[in-house]
C-alpha atoms as a PDB file:
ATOM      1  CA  UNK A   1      96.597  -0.209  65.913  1.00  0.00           C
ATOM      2  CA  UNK A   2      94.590  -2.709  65.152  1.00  0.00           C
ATOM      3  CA  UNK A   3      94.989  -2.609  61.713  1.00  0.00           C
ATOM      4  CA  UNK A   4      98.488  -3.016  62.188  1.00  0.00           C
ATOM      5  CA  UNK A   5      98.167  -6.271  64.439  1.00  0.00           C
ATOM      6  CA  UNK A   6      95.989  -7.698  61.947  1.00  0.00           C
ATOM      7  CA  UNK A   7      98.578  -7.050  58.878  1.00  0.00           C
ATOM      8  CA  UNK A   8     101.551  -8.656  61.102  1.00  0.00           C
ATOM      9  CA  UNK A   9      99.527 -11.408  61.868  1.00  0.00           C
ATOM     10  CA  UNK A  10      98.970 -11.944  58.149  1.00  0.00           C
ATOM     11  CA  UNK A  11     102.523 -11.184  57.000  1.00  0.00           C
ATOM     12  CA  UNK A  12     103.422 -13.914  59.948  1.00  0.00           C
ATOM     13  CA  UNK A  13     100.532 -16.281  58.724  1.00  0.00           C
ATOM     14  CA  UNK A  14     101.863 -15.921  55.082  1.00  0.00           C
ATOM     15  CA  UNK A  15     105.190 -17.081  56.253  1.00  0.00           C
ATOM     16  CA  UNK A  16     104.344 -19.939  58.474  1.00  0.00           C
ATOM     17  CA  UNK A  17     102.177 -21.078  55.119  1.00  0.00           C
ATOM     18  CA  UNK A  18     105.800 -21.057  53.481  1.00  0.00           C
ATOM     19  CA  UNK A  19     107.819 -22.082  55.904  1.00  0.00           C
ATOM     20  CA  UNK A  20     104.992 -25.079  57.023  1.00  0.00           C
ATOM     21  CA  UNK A  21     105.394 -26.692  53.477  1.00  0.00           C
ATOM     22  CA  UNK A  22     107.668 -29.875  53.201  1.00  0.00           C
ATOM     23  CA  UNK A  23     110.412 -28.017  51.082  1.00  0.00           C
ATOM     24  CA  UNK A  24     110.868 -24.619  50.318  1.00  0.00           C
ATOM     25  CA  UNK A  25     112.607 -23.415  46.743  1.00  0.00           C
ATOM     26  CA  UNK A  26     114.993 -20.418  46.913  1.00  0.00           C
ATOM     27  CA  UNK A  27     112.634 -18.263  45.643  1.00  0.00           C
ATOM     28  CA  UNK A  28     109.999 -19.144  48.228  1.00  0.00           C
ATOM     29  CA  UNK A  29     112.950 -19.193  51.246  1.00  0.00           C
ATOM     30  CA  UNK A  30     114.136 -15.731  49.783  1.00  0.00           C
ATOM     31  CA  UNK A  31     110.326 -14.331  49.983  1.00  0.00           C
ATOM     32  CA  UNK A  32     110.134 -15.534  53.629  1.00  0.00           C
ATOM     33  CA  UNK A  33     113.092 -13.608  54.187  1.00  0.00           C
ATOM     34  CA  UNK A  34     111.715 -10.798  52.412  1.00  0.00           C
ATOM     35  CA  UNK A  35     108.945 -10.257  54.862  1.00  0.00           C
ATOM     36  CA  UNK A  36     111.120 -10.968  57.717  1.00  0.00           C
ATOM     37  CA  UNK A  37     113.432  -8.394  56.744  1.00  0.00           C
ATOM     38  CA  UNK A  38     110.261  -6.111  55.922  1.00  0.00           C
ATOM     39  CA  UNK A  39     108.897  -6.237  59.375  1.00  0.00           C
ATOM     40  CA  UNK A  40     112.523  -5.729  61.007  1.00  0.00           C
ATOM     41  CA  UNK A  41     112.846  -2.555  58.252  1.00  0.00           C
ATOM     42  CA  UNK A  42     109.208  -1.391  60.186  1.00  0.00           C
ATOM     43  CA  UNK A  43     110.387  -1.732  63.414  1.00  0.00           C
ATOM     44  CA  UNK A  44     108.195  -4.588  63.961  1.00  0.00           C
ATOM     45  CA  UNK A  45     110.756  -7.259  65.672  1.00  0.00           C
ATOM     46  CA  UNK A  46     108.258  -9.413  67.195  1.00  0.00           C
ATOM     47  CA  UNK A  47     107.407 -10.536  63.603  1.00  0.00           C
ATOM     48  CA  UNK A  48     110.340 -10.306  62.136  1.00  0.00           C
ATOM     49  CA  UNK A  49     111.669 -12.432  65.017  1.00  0.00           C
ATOM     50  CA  UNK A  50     108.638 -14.518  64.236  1.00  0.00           C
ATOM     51  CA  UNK A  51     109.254 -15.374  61.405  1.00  0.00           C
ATOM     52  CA  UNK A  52     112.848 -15.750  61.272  1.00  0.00           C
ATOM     53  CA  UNK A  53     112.453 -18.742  64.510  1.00  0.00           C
ATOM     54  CA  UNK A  54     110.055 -20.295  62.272  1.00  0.00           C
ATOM     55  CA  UNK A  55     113.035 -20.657  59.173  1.00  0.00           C
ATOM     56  CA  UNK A  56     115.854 -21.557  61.771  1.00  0.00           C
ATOM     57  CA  UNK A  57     113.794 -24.633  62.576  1.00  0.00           C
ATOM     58  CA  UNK A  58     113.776 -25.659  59.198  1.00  0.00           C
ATOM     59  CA  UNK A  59     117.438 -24.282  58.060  1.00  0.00           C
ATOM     60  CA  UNK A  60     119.548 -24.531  61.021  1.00  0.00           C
ATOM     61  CA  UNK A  61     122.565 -24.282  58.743  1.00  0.00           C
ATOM     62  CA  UNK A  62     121.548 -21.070  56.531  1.00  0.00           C
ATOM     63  CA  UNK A  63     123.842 -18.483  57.722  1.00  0.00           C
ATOM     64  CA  UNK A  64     121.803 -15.890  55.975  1.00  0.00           C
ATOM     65  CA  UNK A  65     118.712 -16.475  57.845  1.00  0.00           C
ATOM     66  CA  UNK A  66     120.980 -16.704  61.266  1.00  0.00           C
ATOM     67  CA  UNK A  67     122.348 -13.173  60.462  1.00  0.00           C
ATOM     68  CA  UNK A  68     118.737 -12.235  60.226  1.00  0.00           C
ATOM     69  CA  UNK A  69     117.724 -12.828  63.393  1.00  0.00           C
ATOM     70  CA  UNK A  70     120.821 -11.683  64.699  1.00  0.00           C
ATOM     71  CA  UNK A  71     119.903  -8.298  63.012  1.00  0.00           C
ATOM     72  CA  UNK A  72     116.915  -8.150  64.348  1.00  0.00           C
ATOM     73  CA  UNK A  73     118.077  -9.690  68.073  1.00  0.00           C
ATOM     74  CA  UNK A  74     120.285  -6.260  67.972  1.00  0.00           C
ATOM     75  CA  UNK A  75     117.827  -3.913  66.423  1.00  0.00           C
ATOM     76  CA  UNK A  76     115.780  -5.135  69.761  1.00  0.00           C
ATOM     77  CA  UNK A  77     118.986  -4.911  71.964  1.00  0.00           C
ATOM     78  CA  UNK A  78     119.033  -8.411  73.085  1.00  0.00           C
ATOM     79  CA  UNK A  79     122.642  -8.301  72.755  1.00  0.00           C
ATOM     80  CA  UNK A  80     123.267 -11.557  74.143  1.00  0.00           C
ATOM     81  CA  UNK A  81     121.344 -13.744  71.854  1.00  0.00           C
ATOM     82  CA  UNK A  82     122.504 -11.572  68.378  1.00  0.00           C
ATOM     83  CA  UNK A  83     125.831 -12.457  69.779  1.00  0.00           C
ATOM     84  CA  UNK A  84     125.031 -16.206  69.487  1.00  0.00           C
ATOM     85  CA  UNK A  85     123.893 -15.905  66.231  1.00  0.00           C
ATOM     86  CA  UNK A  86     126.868 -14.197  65.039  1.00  0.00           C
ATOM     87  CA  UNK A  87     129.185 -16.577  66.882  1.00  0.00           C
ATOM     88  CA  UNK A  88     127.006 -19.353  64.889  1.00  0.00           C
ATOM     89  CA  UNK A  89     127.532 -18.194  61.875  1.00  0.00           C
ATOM     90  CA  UNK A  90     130.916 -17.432  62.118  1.00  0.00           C
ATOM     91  CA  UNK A  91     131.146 -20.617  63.791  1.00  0.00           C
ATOM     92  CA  UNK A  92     130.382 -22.273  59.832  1.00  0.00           C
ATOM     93  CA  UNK A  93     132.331 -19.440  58.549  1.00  0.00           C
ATOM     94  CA  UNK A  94     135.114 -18.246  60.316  1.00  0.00           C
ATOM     95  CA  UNK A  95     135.359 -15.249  57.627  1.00  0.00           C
ATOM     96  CA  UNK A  96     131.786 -14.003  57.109  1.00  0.00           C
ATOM     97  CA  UNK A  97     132.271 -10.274  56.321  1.00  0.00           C
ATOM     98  CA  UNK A  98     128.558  -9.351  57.416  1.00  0.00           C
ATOM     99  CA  UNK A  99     129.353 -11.651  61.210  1.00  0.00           C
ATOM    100  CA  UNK A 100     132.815 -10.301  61.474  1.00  0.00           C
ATOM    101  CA  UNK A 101     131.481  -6.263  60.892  1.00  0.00           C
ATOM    102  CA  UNK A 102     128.605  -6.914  62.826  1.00  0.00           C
ATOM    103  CA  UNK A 103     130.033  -8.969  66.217  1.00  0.00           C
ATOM    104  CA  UNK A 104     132.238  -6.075  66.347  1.00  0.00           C
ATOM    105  CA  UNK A 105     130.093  -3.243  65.919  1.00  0.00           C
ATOM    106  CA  UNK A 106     127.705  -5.108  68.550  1.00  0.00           C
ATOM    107  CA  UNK A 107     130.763  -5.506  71.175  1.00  0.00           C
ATOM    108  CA  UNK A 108     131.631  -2.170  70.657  1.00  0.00           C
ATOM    109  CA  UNK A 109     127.743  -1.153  71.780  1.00  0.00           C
ATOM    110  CA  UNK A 110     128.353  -3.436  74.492  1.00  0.00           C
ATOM    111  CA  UNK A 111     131.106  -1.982  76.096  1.00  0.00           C
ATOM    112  CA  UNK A 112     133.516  -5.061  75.209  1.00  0.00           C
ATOM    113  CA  UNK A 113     136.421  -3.166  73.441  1.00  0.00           C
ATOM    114  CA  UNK A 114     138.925  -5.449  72.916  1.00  0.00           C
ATOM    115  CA  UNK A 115     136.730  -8.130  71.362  1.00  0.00           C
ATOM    116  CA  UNK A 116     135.116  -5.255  69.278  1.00  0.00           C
ATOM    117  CA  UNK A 117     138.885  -4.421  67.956  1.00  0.00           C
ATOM    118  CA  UNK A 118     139.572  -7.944  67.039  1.00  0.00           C
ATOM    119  CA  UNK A 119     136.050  -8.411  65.222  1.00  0.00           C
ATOM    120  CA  UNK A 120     136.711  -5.087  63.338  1.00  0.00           C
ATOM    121  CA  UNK A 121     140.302  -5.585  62.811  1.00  0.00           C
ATOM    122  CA  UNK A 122     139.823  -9.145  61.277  1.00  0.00           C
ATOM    123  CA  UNK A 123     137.177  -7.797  59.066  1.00  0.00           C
ATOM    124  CA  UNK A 124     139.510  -5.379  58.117  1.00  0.00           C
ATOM    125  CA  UNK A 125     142.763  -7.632  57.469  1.00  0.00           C
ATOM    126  CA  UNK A 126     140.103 -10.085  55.406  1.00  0.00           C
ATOM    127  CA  UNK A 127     137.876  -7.477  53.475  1.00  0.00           C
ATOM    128  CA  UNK A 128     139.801  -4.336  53.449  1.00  0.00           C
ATOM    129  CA  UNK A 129     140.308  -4.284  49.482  1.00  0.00           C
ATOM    130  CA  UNK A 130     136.893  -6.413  48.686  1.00  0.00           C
ATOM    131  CA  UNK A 131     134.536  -3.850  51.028  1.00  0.00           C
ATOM    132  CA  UNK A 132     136.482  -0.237  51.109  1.00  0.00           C
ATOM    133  CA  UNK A 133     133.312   1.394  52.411  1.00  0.00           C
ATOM    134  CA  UNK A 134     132.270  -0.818  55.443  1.00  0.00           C
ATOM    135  CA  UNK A 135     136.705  -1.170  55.703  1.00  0.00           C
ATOM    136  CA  UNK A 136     136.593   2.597  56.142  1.00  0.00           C
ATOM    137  CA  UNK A 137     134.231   2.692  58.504  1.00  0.00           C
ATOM    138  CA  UNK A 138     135.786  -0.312  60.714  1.00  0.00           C
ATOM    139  CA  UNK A 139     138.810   2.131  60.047  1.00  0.00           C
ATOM    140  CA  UNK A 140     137.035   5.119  61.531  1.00  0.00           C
ATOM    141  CA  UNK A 141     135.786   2.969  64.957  1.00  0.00           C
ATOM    142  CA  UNK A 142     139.397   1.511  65.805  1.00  0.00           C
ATOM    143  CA  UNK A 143     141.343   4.232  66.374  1.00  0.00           C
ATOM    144  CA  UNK A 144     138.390   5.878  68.787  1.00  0.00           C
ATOM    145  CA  UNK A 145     138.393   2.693  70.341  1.00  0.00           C
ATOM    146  CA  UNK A 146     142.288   2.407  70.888  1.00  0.00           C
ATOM    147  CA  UNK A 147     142.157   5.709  72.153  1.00  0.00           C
ATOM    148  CA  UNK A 148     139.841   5.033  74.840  1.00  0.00           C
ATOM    149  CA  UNK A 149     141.472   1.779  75.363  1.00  0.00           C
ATOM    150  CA  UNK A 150     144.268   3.698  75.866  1.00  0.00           C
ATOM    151  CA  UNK A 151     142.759   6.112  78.523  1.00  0.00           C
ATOM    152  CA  UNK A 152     141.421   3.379  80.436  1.00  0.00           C
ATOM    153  CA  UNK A 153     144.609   1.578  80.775  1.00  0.00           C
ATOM    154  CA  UNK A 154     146.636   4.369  81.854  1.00  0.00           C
ATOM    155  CA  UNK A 155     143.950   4.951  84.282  1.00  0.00           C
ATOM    156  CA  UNK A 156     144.160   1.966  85.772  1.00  0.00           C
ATOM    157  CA  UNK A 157     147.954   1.755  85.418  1.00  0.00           C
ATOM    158  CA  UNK A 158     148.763  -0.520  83.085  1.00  0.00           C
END
């Protein structure tokens, strides 16, 4: 355990040495990212989330490193603030596949279906041809979700 503490606190240290200097090149903000995503990969969020506060402070209009911590907000089921990210991002980008797929696999999680369907369904109408596989898969999750949309409706009389 300790062992582990004291490599996070390194791989954290490491990136606030990056992410301290005056400018970062792409290679250096792309390394950062690298451990973030590392630490989120090893279930270690609290770094991951570390380190990923740390860049937003110094690229508050990076979309990549927003989706990051969005990941790894919803890897640690704080749904509300991976929401915000995503809304941020898509905010910039009103057609970011990875936001669009993502809000509406996270509303979906959280129970809000028809917001989930118009995520997934947008992602689908944009990226359908460009991303068959993650297109497929939005595929597979509407029609369960209009089904149960359909259930509860009836149910309550609509």
């Amino acid at each position: 355990m300790f062992i582990l503490l004291a490599v996070g606190m390194a791989v954290v240290a490491a990136a606030t040495g990056f992410v301290g200097r005056p400018t970062l090149s792409s290679d250096e903000l792309e390394a950062v990212c690298g451990m973030a995503r590392l630490c989120s990969d090893q279930g270690r969020c609290q770094e991951a989330l570390a380190i990923y506060r740390l860049l937003l402070k110094r690229t508050k209009e990076l979309p990549f490193v927003r989706l990051g911590l969005a990941r790894v907000y919803f890897q640690s089921a704080d749904f509300a603030r991976a929401e915000k990210e995503y809304r941020a991002v898509l905010q910039s980008d009103p057609l970011s596949p990875v936001a669009l797929y993502n809000l509406g696999c996270l509303l979906q999680v959280a129970g809000r279906t028809d917001e989930a369907l118009e995520c997934l369904r947008r992602f689908q109408r944009c990226y359908g041809n460009l991303l068959p596989e993650l297109s497929r898969q939005a595929g597979d999750i509407i029609p369960d979700f209009a089904i149960g949309q359909n259930r509860q409706d009836a149910r309550r009389g609509r």
